[in-house]
C-alpha atoms as a PDB file:
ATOM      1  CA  UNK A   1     -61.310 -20.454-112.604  1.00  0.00           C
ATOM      2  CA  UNK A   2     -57.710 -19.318-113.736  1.00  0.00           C
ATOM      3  CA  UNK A   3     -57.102 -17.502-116.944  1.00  0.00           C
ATOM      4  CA  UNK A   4     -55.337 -20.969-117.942  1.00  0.00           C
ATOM      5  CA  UNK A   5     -58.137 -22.984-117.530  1.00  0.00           C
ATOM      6  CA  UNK A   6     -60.837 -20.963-119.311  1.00  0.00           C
ATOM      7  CA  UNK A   7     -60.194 -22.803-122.887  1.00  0.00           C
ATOM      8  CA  UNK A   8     -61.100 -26.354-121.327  1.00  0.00           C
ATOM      9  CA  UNK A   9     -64.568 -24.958-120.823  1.00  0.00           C
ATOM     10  CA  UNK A  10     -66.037 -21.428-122.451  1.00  0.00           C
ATOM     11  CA  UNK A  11     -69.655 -22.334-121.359  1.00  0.00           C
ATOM     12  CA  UNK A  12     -72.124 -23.947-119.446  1.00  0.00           C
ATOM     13  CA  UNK A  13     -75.307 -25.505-119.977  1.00  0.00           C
ATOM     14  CA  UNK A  14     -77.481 -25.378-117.026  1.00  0.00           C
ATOM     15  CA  UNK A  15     -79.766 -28.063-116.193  1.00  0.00           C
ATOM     16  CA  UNK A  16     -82.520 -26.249-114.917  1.00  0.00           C
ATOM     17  CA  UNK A  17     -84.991 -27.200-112.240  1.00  0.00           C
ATOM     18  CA  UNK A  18     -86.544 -30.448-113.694  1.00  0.00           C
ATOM     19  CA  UNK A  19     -86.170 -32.881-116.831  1.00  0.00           C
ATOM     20  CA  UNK A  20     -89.685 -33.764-116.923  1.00  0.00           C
ATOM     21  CA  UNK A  21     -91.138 -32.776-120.042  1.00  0.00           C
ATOM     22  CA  UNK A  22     -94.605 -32.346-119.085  1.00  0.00           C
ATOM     23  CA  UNK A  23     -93.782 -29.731-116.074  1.00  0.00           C
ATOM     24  CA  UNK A  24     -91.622 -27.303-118.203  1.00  0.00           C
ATOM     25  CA  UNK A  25     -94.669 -25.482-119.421  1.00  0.00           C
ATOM     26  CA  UNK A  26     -96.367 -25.080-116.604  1.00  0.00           C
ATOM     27  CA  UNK A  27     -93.955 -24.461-114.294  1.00  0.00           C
ATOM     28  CA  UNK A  28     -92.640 -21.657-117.112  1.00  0.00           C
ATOM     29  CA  UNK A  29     -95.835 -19.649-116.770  1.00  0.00           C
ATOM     30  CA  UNK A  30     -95.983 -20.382-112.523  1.00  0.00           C
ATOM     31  CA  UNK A  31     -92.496 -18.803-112.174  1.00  0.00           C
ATOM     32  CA  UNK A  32     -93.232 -15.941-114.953  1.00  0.00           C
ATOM     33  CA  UNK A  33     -96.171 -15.265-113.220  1.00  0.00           C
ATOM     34  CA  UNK A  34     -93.788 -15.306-109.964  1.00  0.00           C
ATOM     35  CA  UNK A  35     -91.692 -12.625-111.619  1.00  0.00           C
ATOM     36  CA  UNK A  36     -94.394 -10.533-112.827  1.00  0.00           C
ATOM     37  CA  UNK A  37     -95.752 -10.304-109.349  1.00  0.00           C
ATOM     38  CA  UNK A  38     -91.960  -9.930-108.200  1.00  0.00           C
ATOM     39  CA  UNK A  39     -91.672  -6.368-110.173  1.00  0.00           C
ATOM     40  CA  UNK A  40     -94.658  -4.763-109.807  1.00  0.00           C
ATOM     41  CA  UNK A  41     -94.746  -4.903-106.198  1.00  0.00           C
ATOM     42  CA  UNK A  42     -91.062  -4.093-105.815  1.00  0.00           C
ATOM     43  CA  UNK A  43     -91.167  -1.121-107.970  1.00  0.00           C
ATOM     44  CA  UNK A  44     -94.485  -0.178-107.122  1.00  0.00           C
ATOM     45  CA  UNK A  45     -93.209  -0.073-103.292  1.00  0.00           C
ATOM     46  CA  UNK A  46     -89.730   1.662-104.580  1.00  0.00           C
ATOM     47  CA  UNK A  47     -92.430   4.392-106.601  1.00  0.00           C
ATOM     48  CA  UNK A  48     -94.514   4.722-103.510  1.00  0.00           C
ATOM     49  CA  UNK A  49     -91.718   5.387-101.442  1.00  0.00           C
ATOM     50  CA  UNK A  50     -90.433   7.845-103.960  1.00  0.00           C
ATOM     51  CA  UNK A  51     -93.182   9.865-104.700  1.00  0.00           C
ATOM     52  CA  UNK A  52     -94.521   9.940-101.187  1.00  0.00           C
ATOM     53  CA  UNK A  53     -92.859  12.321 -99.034  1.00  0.00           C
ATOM     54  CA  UNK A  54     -94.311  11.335 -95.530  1.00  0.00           C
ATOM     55  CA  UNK A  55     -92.105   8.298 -96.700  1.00  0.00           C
ATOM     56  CA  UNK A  56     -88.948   9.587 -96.293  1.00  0.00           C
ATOM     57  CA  UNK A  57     -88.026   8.551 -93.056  1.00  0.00           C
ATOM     58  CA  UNK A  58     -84.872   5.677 -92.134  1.00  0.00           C
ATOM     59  CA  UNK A  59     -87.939   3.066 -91.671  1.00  0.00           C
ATOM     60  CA  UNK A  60     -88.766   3.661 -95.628  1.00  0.00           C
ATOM     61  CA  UNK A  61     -85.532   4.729 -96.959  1.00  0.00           C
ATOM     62  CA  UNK A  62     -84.275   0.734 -95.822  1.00  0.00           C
ATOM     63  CA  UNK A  63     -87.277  -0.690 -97.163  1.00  0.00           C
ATOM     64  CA  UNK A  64     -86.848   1.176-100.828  1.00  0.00           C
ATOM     65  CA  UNK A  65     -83.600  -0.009-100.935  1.00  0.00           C
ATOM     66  CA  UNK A  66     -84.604  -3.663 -99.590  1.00  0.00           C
ATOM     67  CA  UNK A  67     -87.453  -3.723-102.578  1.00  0.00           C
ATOM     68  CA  UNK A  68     -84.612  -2.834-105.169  1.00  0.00           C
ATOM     69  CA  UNK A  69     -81.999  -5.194-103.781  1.00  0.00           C
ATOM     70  CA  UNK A  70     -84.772  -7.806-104.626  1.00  0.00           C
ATOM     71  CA  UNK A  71     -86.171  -6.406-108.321  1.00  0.00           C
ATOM     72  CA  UNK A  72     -82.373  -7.115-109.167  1.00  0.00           C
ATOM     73  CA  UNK A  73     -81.989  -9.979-107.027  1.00  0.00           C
ATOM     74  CA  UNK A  74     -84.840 -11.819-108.791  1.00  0.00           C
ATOM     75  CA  UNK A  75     -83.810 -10.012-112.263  1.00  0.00           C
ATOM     76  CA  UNK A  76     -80.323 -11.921-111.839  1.00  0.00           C
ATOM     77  CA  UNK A  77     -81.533 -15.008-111.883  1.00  0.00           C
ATOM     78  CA  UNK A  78     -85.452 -15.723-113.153  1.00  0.00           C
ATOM     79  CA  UNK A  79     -84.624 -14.628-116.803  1.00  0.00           C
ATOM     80  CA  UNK A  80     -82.047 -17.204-117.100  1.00  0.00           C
ATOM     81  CA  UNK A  81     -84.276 -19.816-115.185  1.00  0.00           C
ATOM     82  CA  UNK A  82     -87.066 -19.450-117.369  1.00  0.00           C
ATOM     83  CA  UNK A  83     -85.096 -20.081-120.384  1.00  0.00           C
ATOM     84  CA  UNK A  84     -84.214 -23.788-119.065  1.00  0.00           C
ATOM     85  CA  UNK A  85     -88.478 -23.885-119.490  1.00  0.00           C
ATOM     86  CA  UNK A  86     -88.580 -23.528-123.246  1.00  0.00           C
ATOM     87  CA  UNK A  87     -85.059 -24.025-124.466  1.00  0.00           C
ATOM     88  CA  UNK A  88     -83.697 -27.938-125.247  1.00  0.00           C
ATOM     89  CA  UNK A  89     -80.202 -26.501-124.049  1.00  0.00           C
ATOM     90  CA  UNK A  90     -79.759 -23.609-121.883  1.00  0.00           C
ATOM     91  CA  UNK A  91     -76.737 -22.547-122.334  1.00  0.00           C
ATOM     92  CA  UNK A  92     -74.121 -19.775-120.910  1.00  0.00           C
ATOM     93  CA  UNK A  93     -71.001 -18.595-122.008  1.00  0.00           C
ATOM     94  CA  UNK A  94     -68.358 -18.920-119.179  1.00  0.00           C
ATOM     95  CA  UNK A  95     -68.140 -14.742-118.536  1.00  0.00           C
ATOM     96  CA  UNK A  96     -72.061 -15.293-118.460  1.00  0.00           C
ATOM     97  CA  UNK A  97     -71.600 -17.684-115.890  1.00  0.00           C
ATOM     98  CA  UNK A  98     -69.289 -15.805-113.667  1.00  0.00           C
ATOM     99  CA  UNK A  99     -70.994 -12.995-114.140  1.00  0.00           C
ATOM    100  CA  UNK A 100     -74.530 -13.685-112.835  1.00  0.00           C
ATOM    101  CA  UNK A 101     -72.530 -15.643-110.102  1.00  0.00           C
ATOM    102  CA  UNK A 102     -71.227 -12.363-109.216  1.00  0.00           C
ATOM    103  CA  UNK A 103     -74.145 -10.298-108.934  1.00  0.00           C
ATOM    104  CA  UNK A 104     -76.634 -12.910-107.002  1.00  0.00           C
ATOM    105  CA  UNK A 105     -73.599 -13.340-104.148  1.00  0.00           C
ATOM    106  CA  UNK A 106     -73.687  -9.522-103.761  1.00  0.00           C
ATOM    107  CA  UNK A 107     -77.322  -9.121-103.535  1.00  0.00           C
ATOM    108  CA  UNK A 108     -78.073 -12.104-101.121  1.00  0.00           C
ATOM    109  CA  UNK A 109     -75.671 -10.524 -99.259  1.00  0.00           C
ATOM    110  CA  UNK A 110     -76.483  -6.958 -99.394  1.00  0.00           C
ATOM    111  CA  UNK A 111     -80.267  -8.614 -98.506  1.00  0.00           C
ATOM    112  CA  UNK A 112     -78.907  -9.745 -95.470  1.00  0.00           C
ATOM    113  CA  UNK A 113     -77.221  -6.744 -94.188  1.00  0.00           C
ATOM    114  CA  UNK A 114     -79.849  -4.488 -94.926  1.00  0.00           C
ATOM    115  CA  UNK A 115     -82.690  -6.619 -92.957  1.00  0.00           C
ATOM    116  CA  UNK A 116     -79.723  -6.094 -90.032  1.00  0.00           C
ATOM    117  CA  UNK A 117     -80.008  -2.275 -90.730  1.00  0.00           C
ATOM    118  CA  UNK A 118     -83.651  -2.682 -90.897  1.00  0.00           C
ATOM    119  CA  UNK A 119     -83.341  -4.581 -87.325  1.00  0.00           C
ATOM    120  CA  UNK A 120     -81.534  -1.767 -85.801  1.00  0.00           C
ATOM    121  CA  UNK A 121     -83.748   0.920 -87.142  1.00  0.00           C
ATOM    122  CA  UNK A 122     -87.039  -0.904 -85.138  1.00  0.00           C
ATOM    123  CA  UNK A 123     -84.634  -0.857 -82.099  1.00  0.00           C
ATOM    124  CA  UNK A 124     -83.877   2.582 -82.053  1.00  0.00           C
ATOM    125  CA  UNK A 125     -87.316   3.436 -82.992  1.00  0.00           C
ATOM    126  CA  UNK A 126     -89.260   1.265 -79.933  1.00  0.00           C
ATOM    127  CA  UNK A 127     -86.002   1.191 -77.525  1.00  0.00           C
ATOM    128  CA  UNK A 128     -84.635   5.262 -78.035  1.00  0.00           C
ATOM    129  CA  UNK A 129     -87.803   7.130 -79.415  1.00  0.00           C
ATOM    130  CA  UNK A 130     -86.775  10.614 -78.101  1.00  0.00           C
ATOM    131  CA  UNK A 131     -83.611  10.216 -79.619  1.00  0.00           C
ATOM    132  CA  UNK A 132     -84.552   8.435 -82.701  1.00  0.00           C
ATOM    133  CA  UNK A 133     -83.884  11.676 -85.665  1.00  0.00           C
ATOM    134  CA  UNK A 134     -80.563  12.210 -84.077  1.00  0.00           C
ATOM    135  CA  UNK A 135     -79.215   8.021 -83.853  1.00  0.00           C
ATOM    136  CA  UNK A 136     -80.782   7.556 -87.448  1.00  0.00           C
ATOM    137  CA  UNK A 137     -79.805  10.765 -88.525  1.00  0.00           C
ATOM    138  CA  UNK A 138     -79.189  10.905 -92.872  1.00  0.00           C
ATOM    139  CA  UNK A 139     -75.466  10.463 -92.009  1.00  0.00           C
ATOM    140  CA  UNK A 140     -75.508   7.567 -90.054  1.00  0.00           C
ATOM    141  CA  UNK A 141     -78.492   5.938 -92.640  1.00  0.00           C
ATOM    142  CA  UNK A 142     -76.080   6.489 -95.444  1.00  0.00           C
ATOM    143  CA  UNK A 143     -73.568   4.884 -93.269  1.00  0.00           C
ATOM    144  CA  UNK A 144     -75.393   1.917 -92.921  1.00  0.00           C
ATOM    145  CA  UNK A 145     -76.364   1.545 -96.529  1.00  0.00           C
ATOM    146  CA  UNK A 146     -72.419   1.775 -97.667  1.00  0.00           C
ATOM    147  CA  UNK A 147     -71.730  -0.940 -95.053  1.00  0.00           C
ATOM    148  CA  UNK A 148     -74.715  -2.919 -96.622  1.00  0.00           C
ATOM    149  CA  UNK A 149     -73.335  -3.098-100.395  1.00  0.00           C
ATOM    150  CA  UNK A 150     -70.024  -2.781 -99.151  1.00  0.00           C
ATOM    151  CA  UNK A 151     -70.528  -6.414 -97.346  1.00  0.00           C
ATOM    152  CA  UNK A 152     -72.703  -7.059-100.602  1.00  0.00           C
ATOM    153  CA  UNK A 153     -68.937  -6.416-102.491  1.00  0.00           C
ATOM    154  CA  UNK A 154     -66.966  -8.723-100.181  1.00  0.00           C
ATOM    155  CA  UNK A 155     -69.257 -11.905-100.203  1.00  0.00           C
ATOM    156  CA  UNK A 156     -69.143 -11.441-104.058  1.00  0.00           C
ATOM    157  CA  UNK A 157     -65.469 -11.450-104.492  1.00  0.00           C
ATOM    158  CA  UNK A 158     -64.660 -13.903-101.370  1.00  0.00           C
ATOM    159  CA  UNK A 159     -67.254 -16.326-103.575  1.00  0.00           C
ATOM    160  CA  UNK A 160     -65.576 -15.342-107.064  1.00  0.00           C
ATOM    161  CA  UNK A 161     -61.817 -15.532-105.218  1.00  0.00           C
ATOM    162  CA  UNK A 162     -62.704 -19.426-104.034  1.00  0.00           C
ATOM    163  CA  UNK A 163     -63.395 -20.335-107.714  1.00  0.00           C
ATOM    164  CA  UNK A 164     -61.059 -18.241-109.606  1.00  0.00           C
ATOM    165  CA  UNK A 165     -58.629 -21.668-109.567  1.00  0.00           C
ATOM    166  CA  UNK A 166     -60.952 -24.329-109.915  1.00  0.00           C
ATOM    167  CA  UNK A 167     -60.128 -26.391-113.151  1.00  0.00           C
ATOM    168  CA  UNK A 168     -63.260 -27.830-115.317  1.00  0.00           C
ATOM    169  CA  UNK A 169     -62.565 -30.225-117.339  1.00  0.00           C
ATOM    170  CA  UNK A 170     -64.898 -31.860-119.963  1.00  0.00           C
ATOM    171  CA  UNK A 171     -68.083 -32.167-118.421  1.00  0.00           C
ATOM    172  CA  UNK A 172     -70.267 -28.242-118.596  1.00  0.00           C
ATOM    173  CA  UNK A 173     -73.264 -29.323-117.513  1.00  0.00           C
ATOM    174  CA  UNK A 174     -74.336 -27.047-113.652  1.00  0.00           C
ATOM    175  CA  UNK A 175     -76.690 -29.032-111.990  1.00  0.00           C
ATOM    176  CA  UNK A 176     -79.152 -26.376-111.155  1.00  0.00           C
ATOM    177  CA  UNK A 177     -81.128 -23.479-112.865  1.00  0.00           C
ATOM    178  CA  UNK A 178     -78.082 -21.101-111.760  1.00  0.00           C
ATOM    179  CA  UNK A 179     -74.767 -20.595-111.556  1.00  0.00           C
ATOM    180  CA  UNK A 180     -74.150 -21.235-108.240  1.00  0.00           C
ATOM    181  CA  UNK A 181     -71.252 -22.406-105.834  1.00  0.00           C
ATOM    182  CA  UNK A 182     -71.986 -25.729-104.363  1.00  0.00           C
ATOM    183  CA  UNK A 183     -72.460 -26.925-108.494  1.00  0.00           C
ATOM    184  CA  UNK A 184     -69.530 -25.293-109.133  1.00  0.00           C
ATOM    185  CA  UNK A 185     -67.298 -27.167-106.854  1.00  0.00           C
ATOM    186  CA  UNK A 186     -69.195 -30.495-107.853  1.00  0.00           C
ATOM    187  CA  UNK A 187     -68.140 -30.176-111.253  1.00  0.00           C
ATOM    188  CA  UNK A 188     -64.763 -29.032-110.886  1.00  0.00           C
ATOM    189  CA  UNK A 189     -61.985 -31.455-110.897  1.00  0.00           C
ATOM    190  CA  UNK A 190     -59.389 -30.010-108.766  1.00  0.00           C
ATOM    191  CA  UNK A 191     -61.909 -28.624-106.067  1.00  0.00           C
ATOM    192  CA  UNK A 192     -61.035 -29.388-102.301  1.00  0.00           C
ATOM    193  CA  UNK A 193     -62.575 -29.390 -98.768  1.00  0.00           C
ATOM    194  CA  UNK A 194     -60.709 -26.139 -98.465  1.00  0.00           C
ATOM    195  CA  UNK A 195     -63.008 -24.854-101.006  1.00  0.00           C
ATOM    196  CA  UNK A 196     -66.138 -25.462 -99.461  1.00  0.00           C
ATOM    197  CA  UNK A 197     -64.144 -24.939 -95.874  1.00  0.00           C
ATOM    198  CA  UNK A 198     -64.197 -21.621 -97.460  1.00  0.00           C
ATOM    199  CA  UNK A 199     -67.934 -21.137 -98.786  1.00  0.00           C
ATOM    200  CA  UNK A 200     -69.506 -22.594 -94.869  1.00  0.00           C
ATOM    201  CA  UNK A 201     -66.861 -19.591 -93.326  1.00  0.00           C
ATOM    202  CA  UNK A 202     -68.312 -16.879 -96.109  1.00  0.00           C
ATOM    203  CA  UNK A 203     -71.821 -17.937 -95.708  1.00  0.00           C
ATOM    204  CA  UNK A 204     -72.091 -18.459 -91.708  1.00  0.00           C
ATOM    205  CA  UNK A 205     -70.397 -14.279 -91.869  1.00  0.00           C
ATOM    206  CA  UNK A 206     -72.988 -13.751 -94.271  1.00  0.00           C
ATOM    207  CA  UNK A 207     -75.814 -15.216 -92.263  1.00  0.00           C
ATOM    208  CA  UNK A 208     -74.314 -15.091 -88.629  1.00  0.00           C
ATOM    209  CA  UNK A 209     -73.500 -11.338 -88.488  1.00  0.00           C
ATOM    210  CA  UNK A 210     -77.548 -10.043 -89.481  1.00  0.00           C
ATOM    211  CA  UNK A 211     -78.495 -12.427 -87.532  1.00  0.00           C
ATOM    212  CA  UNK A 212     -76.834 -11.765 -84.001  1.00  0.00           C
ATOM    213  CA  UNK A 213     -77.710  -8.143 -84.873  1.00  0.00           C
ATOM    214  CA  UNK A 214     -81.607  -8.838 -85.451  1.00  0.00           C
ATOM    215  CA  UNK A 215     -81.559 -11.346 -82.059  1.00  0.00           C
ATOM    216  CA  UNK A 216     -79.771  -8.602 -80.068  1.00  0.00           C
ATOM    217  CA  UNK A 217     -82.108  -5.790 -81.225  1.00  0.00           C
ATOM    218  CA  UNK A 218     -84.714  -8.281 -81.099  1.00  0.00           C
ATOM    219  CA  UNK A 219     -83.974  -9.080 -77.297  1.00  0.00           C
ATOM    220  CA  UNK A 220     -83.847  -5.459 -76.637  1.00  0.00           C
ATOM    221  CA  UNK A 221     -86.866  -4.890 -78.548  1.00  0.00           C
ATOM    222  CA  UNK A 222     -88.513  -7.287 -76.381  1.00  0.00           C
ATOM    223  CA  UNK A 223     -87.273  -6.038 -73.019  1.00  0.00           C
ATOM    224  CA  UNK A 224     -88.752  -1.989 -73.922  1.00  0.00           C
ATOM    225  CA  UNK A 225     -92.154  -3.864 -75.456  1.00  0.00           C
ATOM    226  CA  UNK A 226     -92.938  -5.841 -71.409  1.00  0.00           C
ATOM    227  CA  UNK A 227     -92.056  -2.546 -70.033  1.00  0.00           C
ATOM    228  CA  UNK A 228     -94.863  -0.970 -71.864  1.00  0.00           C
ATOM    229  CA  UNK A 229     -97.961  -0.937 -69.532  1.00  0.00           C
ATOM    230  CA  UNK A 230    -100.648  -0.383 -71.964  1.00  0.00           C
ATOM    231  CA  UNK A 231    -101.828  -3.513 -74.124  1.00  0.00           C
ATOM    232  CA  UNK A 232    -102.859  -1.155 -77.013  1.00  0.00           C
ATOM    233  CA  UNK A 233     -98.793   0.610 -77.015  1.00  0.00           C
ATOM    234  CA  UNK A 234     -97.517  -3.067 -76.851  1.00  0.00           C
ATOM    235  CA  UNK A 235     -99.600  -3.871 -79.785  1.00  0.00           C
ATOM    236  CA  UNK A 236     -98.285  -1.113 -81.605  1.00  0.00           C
ATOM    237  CA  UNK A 237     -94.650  -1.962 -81.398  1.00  0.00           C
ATOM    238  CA  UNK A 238     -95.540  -5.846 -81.781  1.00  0.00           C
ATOM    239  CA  UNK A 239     -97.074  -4.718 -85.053  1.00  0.00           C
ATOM    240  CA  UNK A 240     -94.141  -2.319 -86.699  1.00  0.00           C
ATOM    241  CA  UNK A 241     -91.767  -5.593 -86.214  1.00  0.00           C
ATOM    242  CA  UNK A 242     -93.941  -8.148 -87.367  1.00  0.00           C
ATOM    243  CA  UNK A 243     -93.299  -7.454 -91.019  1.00  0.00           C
ATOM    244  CA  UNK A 244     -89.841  -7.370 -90.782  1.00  0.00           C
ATOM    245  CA  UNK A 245     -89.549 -10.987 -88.710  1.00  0.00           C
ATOM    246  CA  UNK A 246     -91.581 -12.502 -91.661  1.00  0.00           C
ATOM    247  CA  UNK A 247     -89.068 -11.401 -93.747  1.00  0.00           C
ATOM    248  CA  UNK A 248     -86.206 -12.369 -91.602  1.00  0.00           C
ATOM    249  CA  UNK A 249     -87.759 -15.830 -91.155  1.00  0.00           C
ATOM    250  CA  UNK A 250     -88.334 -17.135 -94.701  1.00  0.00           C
ATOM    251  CA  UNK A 251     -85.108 -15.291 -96.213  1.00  0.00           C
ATOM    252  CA  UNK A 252     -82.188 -16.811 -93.632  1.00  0.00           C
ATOM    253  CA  UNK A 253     -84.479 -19.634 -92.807  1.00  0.00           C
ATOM    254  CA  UNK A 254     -84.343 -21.172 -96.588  1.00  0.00           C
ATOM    255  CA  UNK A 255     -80.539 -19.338 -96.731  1.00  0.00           C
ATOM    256  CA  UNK A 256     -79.030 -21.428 -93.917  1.00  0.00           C
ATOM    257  CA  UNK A 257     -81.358 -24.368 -95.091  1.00  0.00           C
ATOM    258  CA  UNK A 258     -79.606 -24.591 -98.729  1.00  0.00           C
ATOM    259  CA  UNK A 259     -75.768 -23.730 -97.589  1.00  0.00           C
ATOM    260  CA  UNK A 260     -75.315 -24.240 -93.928  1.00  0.00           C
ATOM    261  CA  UNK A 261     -75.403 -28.038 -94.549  1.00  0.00           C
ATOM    262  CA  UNK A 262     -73.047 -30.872 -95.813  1.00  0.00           C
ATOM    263  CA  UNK A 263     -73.902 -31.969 -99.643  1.00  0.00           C
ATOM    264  CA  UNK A 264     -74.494 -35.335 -98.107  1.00  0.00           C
ATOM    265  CA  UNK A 265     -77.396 -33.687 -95.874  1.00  0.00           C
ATOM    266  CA  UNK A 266     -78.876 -31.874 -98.269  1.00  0.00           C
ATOM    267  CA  UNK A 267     -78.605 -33.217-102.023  1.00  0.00           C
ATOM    268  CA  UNK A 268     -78.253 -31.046-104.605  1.00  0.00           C
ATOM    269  CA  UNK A 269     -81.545 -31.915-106.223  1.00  0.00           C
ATOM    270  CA  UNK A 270     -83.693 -30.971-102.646  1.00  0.00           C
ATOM    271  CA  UNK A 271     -81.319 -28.009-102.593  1.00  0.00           C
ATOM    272  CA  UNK A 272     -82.447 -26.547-105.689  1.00  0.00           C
ATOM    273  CA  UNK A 273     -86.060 -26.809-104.143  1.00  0.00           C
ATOM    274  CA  UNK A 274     -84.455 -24.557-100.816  1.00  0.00           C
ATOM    275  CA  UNK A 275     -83.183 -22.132-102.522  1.00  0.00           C
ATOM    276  CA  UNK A 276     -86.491 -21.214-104.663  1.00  0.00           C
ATOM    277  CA  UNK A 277     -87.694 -19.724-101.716  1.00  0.00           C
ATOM    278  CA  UNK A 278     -84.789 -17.000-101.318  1.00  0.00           C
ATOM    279  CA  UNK A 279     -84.358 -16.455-104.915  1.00  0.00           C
ATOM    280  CA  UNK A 280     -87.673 -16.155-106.824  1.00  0.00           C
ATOM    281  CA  UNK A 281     -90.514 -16.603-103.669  1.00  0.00           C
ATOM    282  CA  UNK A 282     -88.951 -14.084-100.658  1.00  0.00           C
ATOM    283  CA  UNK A 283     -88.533 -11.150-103.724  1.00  0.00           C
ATOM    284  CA  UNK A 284     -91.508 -11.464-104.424  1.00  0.00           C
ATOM    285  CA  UNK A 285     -93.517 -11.714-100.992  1.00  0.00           C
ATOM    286  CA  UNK A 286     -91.493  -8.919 -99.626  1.00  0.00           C
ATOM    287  CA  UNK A 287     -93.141  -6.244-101.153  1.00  0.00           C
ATOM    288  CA  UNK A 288     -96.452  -8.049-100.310  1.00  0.00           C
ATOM    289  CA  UNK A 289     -95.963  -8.271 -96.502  1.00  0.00           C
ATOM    290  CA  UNK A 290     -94.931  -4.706 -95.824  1.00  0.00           C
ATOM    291  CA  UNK A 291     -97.781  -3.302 -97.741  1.00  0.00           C
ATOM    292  CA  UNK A 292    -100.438  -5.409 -96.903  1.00  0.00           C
ATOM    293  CA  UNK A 293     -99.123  -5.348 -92.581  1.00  0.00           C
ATOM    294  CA  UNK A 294     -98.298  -1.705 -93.035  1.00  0.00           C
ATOM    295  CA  UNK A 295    -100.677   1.387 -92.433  1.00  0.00           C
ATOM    296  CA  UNK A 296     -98.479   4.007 -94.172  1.00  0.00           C
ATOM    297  CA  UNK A 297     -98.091   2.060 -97.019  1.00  0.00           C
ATOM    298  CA  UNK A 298    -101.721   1.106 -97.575  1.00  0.00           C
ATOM    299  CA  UNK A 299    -102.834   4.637 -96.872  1.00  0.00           C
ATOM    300  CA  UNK A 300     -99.601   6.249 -99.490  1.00  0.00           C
ATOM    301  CA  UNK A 301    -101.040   3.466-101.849  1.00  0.00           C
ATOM    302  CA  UNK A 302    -104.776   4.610-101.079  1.00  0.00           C
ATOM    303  CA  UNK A 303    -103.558   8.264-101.796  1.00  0.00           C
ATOM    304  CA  UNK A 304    -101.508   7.773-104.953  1.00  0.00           C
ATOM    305  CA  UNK A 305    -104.549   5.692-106.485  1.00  0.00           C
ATOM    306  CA  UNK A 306    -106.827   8.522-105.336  1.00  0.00           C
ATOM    307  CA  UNK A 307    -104.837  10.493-107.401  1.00  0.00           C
ATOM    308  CA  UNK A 308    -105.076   8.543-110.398  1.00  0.00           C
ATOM    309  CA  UNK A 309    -108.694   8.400-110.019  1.00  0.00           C
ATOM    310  CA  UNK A 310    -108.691  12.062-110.160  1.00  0.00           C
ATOM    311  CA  UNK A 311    -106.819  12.843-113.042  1.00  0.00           C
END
């Protein structure tokens, strides 16, 4: 989108998830219940973490800033979604536009470095316990987090760079309850299999790099786990992962699902279905499947509520 081109089109109307008149209610009140559920377990879980001090160890400090990178996440786009519910046109100025395309490419990418970091943490924890304060030190944690949004910064301007010269040209209507790249490049009229050359080389860094980190900490994970003779210690370090692969599973799953595939693959109608799950549903079970598998959680939840009680 060049400076140029911005007067052919100053906004977009986004066509939601469905033109069926008799879903938009209830679909309206499923997805605000979503996003409901969506912030009060993420910032319960970022308050728990918080207020908690037997919390405040690498294991926690990833997972508070996992639970906020998905309270904005979900903030970025739900709002705007939910408007398509009750509204005959939703509309968005062009900035608008831009703008929330901006922010949701630098938290689904700063998601999927920091469930990398997250990776590495369990495999210094189960593979290196002895040395486990001095690898994960607060240096090296605060290392990990800059790399995290700083990856966050470069999927978001790689994404913003590929459409800064797109030309649109009469027709404003996004085919999808987002602003979002493959739509984009649909209804641009100058767009080019460089462009989305460009998006399947952003997104397979975006997804590839976590992932070979999670399968090789994974596969070391593994290796230290058969080497533990007891079935209760192998149970143990089955059950500090197990959180963290449910997470990893439904967030790249539904992530390579909705971009690693050709438009003729995957229309854009299904793909607005896929990528439900890593915008509004994965936000909103995260918080939910590291309290609920989690002992230190339950037990900082148990205490805090004790306190409550009390006062």
């Amino acid at each position: 989108m060049a400076a140029d081109n911005a007067s052919s089109v100053t906004e977009f109307i986004l066509s939601g998830l469905t033109d069926q008149p008799g879903l938009q209610l209830p679909l309206f009140f499923l997805f605000l219940g979503f996003y409901m559920v969506t912030v009060v377990g993420n910032l319960g879980m970022i308050t728990l973490i918080g207020l908690n001090s037997h919390l405040h160890i690498p294991m926690y400090f990833f997972l508070f800033n996992l639970s906020f990178i998905d309270l904005s996440f979900s903030t970025t786009v739900t709002p705007k979604m939910l408007t398509s519910f009750v509204s005959k046109k939703n509309i968005i100025s062009y900035a608008g536009c831009v703008t929330q395309f901006f922010f949701f490419c630098f938290f689904v990418f700063s998601e999927s470095f920091i469930l990398s970091a997250m990776a590495y943490d369990r495999y210094v924890a189960i593979c290196k316990p002895l040395l486990y304060t001095v690898t994960m030190s607060p240096q090296v944690c605060l290392s990990l987090l800059l790399g995290v949004y700083g990856m966050g910064i470069w999927g978001a301007v790689t994404h913003i760079g590929n459409i800064m010269f797109l030309t649109f040209c009469a027709d404003n209507l996004v085919n999808h309850y987002m602003c979002d790249i493959i739509p984009f490049l649909e209804l641009a009229c100058n767009s080019s299999y460089i462009n989305l050359l460009v998006v399947f080389v952003v997104v397979a860094v975006g997804i590839g790099v976590p992932i070979t980190t999670i399968f090789i900490s994974y596969g070391f994970i593994l290796s230290s786990i058969f080497h533990i003779s007891s079935i209760e210690g192998r149970s143990k370090a089955f059950s500090t992962c197990s959180s963290h692969i449910i997470a990893v599973s439904l967030f790249f799953g539904s992530g390579a699902f909705m971009y690693l595939k050709p438009p003729s693959v995957l229309p854009l109608d299904q793909g607005k279905v896929s990528s439900l799950f890593y915008t509004i549903v994965v936000p909103m079970l995260n918080p939910l499947i590291y309290s609920l598998r989690n002992k230190d959680v339950k037990l900082a939840l148990k205490k805090s509520l004790d306190k409550i009680t009390f006062l």
